[in-house]
N, C-alpha and C. Protein backbone atom coordinates (compact mmCIF):
# COMPACT_ATOMS: atom_id res chain seq x y z
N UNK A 1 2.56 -86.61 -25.52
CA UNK A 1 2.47 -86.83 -24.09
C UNK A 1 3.88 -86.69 -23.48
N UNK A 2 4.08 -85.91 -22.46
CA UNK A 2 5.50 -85.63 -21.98
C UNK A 2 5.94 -87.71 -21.47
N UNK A 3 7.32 -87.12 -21.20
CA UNK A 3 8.13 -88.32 -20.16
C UNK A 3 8.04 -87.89 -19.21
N UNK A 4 8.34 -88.69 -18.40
CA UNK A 4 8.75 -88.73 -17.01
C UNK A 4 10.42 -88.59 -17.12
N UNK A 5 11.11 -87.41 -16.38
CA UNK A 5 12.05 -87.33 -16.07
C UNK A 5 13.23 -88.21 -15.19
N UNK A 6 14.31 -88.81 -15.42
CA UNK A 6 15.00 -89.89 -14.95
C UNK A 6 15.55 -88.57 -13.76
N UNK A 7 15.80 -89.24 -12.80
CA UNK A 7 16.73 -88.62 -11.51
C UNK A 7 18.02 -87.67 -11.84
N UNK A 8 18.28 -88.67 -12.68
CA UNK A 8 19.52 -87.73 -13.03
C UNK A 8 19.47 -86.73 -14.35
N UNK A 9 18.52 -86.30 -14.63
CA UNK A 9 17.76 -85.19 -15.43
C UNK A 9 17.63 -84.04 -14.87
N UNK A 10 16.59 -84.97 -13.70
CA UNK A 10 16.03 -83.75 -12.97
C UNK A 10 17.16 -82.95 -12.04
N UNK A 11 18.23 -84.02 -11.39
CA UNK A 11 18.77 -83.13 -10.84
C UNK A 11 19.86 -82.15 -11.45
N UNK A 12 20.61 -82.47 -12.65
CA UNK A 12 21.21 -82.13 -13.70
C UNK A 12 20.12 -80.41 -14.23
N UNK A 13 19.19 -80.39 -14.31
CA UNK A 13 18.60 -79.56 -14.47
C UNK A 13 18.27 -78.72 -13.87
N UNK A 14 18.15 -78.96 -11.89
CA UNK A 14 18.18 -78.01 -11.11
C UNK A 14 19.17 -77.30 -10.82
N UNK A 15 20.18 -77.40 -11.39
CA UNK A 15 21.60 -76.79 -11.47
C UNK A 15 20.89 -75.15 -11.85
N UNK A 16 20.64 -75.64 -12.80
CA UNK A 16 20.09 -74.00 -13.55
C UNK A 16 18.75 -72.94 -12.86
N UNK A 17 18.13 -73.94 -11.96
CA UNK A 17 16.88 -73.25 -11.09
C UNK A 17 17.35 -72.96 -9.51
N UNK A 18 18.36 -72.30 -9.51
CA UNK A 18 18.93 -72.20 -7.17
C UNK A 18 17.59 -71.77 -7.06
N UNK A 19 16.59 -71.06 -7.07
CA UNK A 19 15.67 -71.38 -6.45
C UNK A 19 14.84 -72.42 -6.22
N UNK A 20 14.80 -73.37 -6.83
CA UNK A 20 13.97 -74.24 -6.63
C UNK A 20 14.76 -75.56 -6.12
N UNK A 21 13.40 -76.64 -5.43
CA UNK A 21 13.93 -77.86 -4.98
C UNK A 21 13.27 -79.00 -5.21
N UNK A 22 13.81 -80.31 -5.28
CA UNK A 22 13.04 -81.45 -5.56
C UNK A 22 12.18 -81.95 -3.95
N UNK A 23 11.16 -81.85 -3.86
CA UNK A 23 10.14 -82.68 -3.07
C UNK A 23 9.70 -83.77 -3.78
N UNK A 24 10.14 -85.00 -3.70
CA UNK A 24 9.77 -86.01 -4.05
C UNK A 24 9.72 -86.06 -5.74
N UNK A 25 8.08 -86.25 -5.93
CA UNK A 25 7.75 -86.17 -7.34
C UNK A 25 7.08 -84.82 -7.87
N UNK A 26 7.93 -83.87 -7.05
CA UNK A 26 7.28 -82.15 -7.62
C UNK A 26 8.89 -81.78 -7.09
N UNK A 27 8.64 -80.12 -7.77
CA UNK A 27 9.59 -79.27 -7.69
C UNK A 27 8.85 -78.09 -7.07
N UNK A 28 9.55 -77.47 -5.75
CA UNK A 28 8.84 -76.47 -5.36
C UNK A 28 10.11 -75.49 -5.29
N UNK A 29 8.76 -74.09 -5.09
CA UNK A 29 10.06 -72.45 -4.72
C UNK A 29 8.87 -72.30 -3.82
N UNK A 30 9.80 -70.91 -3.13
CA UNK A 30 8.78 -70.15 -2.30
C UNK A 30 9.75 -68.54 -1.83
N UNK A 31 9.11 -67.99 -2.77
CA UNK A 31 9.68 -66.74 -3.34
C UNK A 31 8.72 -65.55 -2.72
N UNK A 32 9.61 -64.29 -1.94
CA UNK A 32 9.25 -63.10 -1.21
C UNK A 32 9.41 -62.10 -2.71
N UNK A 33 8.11 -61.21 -2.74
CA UNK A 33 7.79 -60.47 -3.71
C UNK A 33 8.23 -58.91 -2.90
N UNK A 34 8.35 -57.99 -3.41
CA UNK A 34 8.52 -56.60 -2.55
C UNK A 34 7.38 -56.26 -1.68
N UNK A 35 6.17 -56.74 -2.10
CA UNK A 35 4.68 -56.33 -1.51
C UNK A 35 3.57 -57.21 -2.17
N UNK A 36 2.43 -57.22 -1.42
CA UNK A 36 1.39 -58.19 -1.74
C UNK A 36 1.14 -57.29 -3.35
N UNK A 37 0.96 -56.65 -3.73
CA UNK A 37 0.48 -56.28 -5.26
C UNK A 37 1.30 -57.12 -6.11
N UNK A 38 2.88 -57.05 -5.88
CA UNK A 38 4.03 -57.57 -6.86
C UNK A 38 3.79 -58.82 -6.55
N UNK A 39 3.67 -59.62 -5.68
CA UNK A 39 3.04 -61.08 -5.72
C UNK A 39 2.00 -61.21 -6.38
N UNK A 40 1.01 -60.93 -6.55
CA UNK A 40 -0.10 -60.77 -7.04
C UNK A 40 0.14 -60.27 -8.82
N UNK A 41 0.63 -59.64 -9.03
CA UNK A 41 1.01 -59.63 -10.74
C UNK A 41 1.84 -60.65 -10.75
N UNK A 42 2.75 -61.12 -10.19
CA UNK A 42 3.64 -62.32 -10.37
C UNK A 42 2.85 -63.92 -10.75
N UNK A 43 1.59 -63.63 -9.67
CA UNK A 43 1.18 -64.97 -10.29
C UNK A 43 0.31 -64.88 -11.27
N UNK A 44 -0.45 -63.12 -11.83
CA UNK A 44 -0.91 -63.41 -12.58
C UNK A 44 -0.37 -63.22 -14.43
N UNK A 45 1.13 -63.11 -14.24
CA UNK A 45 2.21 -63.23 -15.50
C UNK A 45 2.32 -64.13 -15.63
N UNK A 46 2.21 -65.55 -14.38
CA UNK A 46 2.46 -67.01 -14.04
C UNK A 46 1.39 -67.38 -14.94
N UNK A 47 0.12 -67.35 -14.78
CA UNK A 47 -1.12 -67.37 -15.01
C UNK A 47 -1.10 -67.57 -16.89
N UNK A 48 -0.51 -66.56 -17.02
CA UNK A 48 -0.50 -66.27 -18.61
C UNK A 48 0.24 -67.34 -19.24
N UNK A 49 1.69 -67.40 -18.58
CA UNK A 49 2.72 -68.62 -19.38
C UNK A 49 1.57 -70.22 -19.02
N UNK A 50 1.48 -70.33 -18.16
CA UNK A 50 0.87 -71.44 -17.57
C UNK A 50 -0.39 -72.25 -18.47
N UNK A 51 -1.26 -71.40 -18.72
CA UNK A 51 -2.23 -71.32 -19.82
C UNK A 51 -1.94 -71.63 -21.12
N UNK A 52 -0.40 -70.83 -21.75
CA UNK A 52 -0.34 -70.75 -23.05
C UNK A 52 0.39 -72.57 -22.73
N UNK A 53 0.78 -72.68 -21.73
CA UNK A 53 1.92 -74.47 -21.72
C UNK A 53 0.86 -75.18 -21.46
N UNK A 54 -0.60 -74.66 -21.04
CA UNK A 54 -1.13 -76.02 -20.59
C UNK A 54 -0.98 -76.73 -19.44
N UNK A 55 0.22 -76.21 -18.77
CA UNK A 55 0.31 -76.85 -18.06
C UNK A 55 0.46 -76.15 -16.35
N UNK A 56 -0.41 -76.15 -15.26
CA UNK A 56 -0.74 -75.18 -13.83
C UNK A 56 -0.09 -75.16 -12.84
N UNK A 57 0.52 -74.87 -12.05
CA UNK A 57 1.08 -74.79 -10.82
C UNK A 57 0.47 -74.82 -9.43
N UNK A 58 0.77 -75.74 -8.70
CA UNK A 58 -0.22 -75.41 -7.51
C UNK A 58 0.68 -74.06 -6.83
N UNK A 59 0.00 -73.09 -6.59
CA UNK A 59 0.06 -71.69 -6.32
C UNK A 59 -0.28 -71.49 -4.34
N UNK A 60 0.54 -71.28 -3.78
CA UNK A 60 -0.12 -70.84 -2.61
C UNK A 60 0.31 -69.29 -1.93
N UNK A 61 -0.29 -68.05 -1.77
CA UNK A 61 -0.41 -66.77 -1.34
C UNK A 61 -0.70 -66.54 0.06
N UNK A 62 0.69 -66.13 0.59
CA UNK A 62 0.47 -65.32 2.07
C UNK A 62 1.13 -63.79 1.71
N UNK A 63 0.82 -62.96 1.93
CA UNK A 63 0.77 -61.98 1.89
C UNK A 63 2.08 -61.51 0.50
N UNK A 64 3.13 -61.11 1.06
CA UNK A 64 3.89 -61.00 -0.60
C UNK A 64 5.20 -62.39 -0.37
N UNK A 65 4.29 -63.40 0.18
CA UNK A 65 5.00 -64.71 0.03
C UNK A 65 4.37 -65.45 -1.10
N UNK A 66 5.07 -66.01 -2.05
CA UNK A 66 4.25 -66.90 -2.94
C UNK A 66 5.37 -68.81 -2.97
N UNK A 67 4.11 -69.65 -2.89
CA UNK A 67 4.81 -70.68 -2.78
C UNK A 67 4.53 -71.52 -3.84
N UNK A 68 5.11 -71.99 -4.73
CA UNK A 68 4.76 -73.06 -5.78
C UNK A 68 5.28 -74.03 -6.13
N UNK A 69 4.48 -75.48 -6.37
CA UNK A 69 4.77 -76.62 -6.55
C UNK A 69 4.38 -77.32 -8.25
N UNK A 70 4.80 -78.05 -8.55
CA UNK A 70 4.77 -78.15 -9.74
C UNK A 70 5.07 -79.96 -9.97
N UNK A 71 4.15 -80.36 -11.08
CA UNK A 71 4.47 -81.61 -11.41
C UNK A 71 3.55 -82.27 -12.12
N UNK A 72 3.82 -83.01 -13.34
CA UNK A 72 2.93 -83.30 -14.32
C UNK A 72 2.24 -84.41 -13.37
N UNK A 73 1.11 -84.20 -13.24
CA UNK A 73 0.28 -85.09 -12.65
C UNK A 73 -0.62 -85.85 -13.60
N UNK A 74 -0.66 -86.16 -14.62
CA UNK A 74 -1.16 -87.34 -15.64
C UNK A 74 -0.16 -88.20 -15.62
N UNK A 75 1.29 -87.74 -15.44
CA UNK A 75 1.98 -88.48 -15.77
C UNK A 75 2.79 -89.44 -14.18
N UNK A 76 2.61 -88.53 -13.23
CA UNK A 76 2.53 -88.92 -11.63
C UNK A 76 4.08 -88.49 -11.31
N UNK A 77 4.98 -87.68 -11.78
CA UNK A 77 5.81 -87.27 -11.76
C UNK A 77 6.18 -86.13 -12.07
N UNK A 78 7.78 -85.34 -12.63
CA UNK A 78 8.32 -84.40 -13.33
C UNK A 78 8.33 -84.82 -14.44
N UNK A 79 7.92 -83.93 -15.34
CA UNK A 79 8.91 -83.91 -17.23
C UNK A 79 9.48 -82.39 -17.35
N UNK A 80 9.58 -82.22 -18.60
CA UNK A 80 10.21 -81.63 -18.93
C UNK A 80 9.45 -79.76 -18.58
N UNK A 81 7.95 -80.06 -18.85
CA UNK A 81 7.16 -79.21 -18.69
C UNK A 81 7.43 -78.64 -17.45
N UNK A 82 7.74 -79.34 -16.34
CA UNK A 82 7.99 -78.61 -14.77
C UNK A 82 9.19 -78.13 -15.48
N UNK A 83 10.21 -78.53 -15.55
CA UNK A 83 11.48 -77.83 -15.76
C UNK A 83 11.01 -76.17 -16.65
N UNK A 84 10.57 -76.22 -17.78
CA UNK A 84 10.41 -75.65 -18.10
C UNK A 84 9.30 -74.28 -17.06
N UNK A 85 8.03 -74.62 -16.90
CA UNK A 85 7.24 -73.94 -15.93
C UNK A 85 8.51 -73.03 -14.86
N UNK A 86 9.65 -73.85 -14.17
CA UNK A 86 10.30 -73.68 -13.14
C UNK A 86 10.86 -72.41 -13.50
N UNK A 87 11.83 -72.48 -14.85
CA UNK A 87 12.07 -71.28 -15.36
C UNK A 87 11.69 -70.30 -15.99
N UNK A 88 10.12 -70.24 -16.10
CA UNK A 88 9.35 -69.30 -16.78
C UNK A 88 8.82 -68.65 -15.35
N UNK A 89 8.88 -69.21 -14.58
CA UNK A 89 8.51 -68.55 -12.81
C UNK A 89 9.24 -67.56 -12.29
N UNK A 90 10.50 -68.42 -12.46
CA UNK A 90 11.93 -67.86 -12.27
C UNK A 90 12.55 -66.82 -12.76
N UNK A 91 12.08 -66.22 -14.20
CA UNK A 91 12.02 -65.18 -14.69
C UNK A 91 11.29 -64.17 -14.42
N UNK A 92 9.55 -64.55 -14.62
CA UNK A 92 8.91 -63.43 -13.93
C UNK A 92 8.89 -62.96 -12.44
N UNK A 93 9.45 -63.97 -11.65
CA UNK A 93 10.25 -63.57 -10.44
C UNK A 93 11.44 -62.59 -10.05
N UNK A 94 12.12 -62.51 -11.08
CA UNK A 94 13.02 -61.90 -11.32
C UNK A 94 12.60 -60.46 -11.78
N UNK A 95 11.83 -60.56 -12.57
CA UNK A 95 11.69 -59.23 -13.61
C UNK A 95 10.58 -57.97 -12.50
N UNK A 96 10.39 -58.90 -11.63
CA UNK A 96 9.49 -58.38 -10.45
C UNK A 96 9.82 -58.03 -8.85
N UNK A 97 11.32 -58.26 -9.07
CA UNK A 97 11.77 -58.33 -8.04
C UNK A 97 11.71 -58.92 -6.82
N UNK A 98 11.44 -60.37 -6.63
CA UNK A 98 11.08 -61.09 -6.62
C UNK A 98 12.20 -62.32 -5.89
N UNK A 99 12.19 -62.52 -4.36
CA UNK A 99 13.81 -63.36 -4.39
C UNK A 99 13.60 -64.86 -3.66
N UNK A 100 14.21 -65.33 -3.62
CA UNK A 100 13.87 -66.90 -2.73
C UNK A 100 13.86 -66.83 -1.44
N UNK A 101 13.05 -67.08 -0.80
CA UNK A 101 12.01 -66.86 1.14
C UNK A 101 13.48 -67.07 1.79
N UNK A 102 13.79 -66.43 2.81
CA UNK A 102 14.68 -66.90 3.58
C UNK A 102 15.66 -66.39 3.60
């Protein structure tokens, strides 16, 4: 069963994710894809890691905007699994061309 991440984990750890941010007890991005298709393979490469960890992302799609939030919810917080999820996002974001909204 994961931990719950101490504050100073989590933020120690977002060092390594500039896209992403702490909302409370989740970590969100919200990442511009080149076009609605490349969003659309993006979440479904997401899809694949996500499955093999077990562990899901709440996912939200506007056109080649993709927004995602993340957070072990058995446990009512972050562990290690968001951290991890964050940078398996963050990669296929990348490899897709793929950049942070804004």
């Amino acid at each position: 069963m994961p931990r719950l991440l101490t504050d100073e984990e989590i933020e120690r750890q977002l060092d390594d994710l500039p896209d992403w941010a702490r909302e409370g007890d989740t970590l969100s991005a919200t990442l511009d894809a080149p076009d609605f298709p490349a969003a659309i393979r993006l979440v479904d490469e997401v899809a694949v890691e996500a499955q093999e960890m077990d562990h899901h992302p709440d996912i939200d799609i506007r056109w080649r905007t993709t927004r995602w939030v993340l957070s072990t919810h058995s446990e009512g917080g972050l562990t290690q699994l968001d951290i991890e999820l964050a940078h398996r996002i963050s990669q296929a974001a990348a490899r897709l061309g793929a950049v942070r909204h804004g």
